[in-house]
Protein backbone atom coordinates (compact mmCIF):
# COMPACT_ATOMS: atom_id res chain seq x y z
CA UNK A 1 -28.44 -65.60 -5.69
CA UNK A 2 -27.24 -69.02 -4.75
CA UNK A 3 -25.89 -68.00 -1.67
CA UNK A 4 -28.68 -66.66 -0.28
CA UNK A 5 -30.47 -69.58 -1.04
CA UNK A 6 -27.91 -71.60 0.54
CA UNK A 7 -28.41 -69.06 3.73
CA UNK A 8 -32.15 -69.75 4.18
CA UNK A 9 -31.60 -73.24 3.70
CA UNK A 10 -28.91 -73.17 6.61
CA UNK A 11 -31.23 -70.90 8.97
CA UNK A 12 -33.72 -74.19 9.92
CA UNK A 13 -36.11 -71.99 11.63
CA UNK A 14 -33.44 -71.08 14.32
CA UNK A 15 -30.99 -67.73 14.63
CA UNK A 16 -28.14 -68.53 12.07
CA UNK A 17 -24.64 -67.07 12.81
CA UNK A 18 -22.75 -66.99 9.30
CA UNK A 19 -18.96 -65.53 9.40
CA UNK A 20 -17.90 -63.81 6.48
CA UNK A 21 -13.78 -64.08 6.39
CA UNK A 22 -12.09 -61.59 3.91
CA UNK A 23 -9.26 -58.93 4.03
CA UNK A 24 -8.75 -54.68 3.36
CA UNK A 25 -10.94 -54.35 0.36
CA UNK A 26 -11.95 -57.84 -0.42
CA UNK A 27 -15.99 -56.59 -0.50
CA UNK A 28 -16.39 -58.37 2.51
CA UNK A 29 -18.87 -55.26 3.72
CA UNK A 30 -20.47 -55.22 0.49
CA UNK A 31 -21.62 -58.92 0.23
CA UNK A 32 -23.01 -58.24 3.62
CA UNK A 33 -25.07 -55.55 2.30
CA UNK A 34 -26.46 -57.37 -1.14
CA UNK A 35 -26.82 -60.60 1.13
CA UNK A 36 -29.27 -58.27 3.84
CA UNK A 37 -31.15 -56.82 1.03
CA UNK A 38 -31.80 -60.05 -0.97
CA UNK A 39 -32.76 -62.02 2.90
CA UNK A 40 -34.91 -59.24 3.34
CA UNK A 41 -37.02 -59.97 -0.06
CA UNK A 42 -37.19 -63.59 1.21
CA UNK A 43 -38.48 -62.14 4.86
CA UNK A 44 -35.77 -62.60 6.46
CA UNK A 45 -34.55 -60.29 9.52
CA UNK A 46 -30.85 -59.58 9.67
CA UNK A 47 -28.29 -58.33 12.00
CA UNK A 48 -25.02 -57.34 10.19
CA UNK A 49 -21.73 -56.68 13.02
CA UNK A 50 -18.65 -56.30 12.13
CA UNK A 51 -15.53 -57.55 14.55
CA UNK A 52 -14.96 -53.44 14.17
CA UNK A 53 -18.09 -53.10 16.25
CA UNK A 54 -15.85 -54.88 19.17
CA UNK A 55 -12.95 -52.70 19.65
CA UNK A 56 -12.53 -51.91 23.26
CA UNK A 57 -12.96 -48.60 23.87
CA UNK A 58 -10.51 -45.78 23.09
CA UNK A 59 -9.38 -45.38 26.31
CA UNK A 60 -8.73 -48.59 26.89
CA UNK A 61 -6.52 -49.13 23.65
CA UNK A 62 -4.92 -46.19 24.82
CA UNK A 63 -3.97 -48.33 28.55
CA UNK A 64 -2.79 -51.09 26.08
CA UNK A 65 -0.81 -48.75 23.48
CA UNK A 66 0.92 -47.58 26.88
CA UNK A 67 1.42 -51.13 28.14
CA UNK A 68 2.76 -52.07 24.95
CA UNK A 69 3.81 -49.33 21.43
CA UNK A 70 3.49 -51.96 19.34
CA UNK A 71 0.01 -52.07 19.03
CA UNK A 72 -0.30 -48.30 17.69
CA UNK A 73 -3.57 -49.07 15.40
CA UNK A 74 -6.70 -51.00 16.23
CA UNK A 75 -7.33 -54.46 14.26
CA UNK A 76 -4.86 -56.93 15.42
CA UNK A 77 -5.86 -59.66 18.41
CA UNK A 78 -5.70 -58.16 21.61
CA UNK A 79 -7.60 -55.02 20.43
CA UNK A 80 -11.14 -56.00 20.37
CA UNK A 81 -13.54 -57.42 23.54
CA UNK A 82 -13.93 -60.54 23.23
CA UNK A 83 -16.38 -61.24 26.27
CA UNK A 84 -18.55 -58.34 24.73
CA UNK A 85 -18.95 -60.10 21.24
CA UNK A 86 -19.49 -63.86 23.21
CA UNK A 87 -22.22 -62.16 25.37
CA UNK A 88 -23.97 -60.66 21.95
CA UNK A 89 -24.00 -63.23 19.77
CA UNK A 90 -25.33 -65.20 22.81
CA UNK A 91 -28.38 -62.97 22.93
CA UNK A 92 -29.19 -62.83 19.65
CA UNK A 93 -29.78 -66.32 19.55
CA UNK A 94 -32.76 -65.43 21.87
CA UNK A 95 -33.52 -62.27 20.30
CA UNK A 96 -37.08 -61.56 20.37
CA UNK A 97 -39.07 -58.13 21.57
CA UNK A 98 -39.05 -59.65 24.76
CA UNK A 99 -35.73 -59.80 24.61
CA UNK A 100 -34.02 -57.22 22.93
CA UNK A 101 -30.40 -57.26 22.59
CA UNK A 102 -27.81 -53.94 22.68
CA UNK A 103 -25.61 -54.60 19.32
CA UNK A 104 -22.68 -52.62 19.52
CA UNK A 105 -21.01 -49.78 17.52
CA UNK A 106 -17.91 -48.57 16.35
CA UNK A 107 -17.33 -44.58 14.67
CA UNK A 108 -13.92 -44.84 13.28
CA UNK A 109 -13.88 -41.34 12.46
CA UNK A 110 -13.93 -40.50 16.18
CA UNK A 111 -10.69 -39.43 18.09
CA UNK A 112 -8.96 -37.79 14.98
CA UNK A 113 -9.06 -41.58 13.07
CA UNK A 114 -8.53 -43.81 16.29
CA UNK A 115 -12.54 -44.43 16.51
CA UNK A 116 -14.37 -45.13 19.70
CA UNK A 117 -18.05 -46.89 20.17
CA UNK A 118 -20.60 -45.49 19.92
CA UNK A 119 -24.75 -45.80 21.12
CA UNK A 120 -25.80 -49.60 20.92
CA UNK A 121 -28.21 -50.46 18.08
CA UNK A 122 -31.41 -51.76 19.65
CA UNK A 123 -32.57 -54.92 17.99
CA UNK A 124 -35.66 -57.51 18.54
CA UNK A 125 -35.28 -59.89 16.12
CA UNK A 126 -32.43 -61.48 13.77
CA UNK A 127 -33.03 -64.66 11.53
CA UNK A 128 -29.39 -64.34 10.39
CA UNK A 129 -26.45 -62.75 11.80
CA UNK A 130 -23.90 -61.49 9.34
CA UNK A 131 -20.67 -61.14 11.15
CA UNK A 132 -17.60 -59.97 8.88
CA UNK A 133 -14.06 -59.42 9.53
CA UNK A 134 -10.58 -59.10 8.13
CA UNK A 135 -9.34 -62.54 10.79
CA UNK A 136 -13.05 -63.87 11.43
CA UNK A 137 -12.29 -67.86 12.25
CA UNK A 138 -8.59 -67.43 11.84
CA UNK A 139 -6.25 -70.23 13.69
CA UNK A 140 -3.33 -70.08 15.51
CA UNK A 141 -0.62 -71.66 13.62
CA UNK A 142 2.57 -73.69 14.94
CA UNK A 143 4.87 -70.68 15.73
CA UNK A 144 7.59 -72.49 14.19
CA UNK A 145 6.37 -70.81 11.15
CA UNK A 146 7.63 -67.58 11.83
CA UNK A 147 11.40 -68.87 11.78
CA UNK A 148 11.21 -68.25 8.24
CA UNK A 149 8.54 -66.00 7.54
CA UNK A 150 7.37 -63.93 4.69
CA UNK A 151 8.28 -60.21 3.93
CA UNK A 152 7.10 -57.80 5.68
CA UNK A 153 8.50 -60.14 8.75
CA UNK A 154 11.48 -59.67 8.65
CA UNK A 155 13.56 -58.62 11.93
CA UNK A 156 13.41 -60.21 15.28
CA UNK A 157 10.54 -57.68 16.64
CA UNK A 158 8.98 -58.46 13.65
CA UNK A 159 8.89 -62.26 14.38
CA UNK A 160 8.01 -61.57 17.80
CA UNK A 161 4.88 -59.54 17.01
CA UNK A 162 3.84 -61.95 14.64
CA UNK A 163 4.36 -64.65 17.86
CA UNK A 164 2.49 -62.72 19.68
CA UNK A 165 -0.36 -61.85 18.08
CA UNK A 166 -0.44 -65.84 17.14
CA UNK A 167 -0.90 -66.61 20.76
CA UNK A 168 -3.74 -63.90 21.41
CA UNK A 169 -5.77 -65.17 18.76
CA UNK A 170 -6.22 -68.04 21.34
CA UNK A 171 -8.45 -65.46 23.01
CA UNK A 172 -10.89 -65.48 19.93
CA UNK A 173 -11.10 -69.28 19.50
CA UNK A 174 -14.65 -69.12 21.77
CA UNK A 175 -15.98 -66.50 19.48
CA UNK A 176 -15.30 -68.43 16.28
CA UNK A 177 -17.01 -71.38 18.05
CA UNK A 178 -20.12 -69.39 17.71
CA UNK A 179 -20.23 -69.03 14.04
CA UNK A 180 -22.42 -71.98 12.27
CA UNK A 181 -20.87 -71.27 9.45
CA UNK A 182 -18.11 -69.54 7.53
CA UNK A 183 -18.16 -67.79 4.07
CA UNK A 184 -14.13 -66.60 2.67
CA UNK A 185 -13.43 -64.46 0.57
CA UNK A 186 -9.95 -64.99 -1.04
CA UNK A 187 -7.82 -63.08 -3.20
CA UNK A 188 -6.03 -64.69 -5.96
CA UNK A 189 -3.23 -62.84 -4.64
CA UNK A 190 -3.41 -61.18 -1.32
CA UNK A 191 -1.11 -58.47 -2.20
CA UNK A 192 -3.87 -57.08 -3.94
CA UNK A 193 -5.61 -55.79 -0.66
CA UNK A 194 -3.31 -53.29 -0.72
CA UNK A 195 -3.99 -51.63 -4.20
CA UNK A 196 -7.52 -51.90 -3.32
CA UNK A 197 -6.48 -50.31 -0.07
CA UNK A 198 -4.97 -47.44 -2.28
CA UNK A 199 -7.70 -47.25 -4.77
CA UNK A 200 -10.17 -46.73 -2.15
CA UNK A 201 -8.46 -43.97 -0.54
CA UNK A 202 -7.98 -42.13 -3.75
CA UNK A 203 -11.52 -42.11 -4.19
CA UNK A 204 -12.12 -41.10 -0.60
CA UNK A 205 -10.01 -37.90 -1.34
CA UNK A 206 -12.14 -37.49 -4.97
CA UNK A 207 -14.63 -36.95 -2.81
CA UNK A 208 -12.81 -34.26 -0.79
CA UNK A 209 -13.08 -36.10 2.56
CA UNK A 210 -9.18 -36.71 4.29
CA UNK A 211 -7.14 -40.05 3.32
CA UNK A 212 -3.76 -41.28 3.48
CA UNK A 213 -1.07 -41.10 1.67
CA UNK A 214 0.49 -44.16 -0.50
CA UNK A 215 3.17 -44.40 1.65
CA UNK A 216 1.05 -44.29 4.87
CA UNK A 217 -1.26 -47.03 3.61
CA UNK A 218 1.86 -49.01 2.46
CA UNK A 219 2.77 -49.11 6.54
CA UNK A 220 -1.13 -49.27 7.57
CA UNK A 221 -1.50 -52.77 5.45
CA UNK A 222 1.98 -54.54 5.92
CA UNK A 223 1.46 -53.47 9.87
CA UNK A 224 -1.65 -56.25 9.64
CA UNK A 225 0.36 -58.44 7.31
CA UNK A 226 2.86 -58.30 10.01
CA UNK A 227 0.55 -59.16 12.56
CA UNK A 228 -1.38 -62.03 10.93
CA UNK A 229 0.37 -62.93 7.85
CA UNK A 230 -2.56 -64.14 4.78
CA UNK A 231 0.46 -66.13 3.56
CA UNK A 232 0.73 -68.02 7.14
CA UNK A 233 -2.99 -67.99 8.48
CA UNK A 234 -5.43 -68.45 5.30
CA UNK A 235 -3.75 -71.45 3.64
CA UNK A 236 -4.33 -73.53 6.91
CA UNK A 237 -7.71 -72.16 7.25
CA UNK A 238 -8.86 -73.25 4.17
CA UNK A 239 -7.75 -76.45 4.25
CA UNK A 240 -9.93 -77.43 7.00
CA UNK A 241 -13.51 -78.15 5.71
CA UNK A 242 -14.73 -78.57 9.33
CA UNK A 243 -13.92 -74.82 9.63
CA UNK A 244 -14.98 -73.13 5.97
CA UNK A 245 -18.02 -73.87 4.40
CA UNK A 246 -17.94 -71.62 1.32
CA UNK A 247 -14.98 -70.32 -0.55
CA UNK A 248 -15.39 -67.63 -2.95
CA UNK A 249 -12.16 -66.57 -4.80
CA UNK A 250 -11.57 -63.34 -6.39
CA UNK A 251 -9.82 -61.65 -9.42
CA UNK A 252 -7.82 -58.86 -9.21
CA UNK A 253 -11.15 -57.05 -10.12
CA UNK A 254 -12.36 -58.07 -7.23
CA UNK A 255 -14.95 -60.07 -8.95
CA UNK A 256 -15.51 -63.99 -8.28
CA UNK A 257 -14.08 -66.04 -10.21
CA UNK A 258 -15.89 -69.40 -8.75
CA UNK A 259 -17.72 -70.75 -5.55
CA UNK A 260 -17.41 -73.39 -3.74
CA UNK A 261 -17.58 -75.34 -0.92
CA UNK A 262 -14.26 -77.10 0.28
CA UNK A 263 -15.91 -80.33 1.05
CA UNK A 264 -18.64 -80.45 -2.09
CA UNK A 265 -15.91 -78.63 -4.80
CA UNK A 266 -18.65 -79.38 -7.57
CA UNK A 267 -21.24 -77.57 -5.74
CA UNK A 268 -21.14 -73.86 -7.10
């Protein structure tokens, strides 16, 4: 796999922190697993953690749900610890068995759906550090933008949400400043996140295990559209070579349809 290849080649005999960008269903997860499994055949020690892994606690999304209704589910900027992931991605630069680092974890299942962490994963060594998240090395953008923003923003609270959550991802710029590099995975169209949302869920429920309805995930993925638009924060993103090393776009199969890298478009 090329990419793996290009991984190693990044590494230079030093801890390598790659971001992997991608929304709800994009296989952002899944290229993290193939990637660990294929870096493990070339001996190669990896740490995969999720921005999920950084949620504050439950109780103290519950302080901020009180403080402010608006942010009723985890995901958006202001709900994960910031200072917690800067501190581990710190250490596992200087991972070793003398220094082991405490990775943390997040059970979403936990507190009917709401999650809550969970025991630290123990670790001693990491080559590479897959980190992978639905906003990983997302901007802010010139809130101008939200004058005349995309459906699902559509009423004044909407456009202040969207304002708002602009100015938190401020917070998160430090974090991204760790990453050495950046991997995207992007939709052809990012509506499609949410039938991949729905397909997922139905076969959650094959499987006889609880999901939501179509009309609950319908308000579940436009609450994160409303929060970080795709239409408003990827564009911008990807534009920026400095920022995105690899782009890999997808079909509405999920399946890519060509790689690249933003600077180097031939190289694939």
């Amino acid at each position: 796999m090329p990419l793996a290849q290009q991984i190693a080649e990044w590494r230079q005999q030093k801890t390598l922190i790659l971001g992997i960008l991608g929304g709800q269903g994009t296989g952002k997860t899944t290229l993290a697993a193939i990637l660990t499994e294929i870096l493990a055949e070339m001996e190669l020690q990896v740490c995969r953690l999720s921005i999920d892994d950084l949620y504050k606690t439950y109780a103290d999304r519950l302080q901020l749900q009180q403080f402010d209704p608006r942010y009723r589910w985890r995901g958006p900027p202001g709900t994960h610890d910031v200072s917690l992931g800067l501190s581990v991605l710190k250490q596992l630069r200087q991972v070793s068995p003398q220094h082991p680092v405490a990775v943390p974890r997040f059970d979403k299942s936990l507190h009917q759906g709401a999650g809550d962490r969970i025991v630290p994963e123990r670790l001693t060594a990491a080559d590479v550090v897959l980190f992978e998240g639905w906003f990983l090395g997302v901007r802010p953008i010139d809130p101008a933008l939200f004058d005349h923003a995309p459906s699902p923003i559509i009423s004044e609270s909407d456009r202040t949400f969207a304002r708002d959550t602009n100015d938190r991802l401020q917070d998160y710029l430090p974090l991204w400043d760790e990453l050495d590099r950046l991997i995207v995975l992007n939709p052809v169209d990012y509506r499609l996140t949410l039938q991949w949302r729905k397909e997922a869920e139905q076969m959650m429920k094959a499987t006889g295990k609880p999901g939501m309805s179509d009309t609950e995930i319908e308000e579940f993925v436009q609450y994160f559209w409303r929060s970080l638009h795709p239409e408003l924060f990827i564009p911008p993103l990807l534009s920026q070579p400095e920022w995105v090393d690899w782009i890999i776009e997808l079909d509405e199969n999920r399946l890519p349809t060509s790689i690249y890298c933003p600077y180097n478009p031939g190289l694939d």
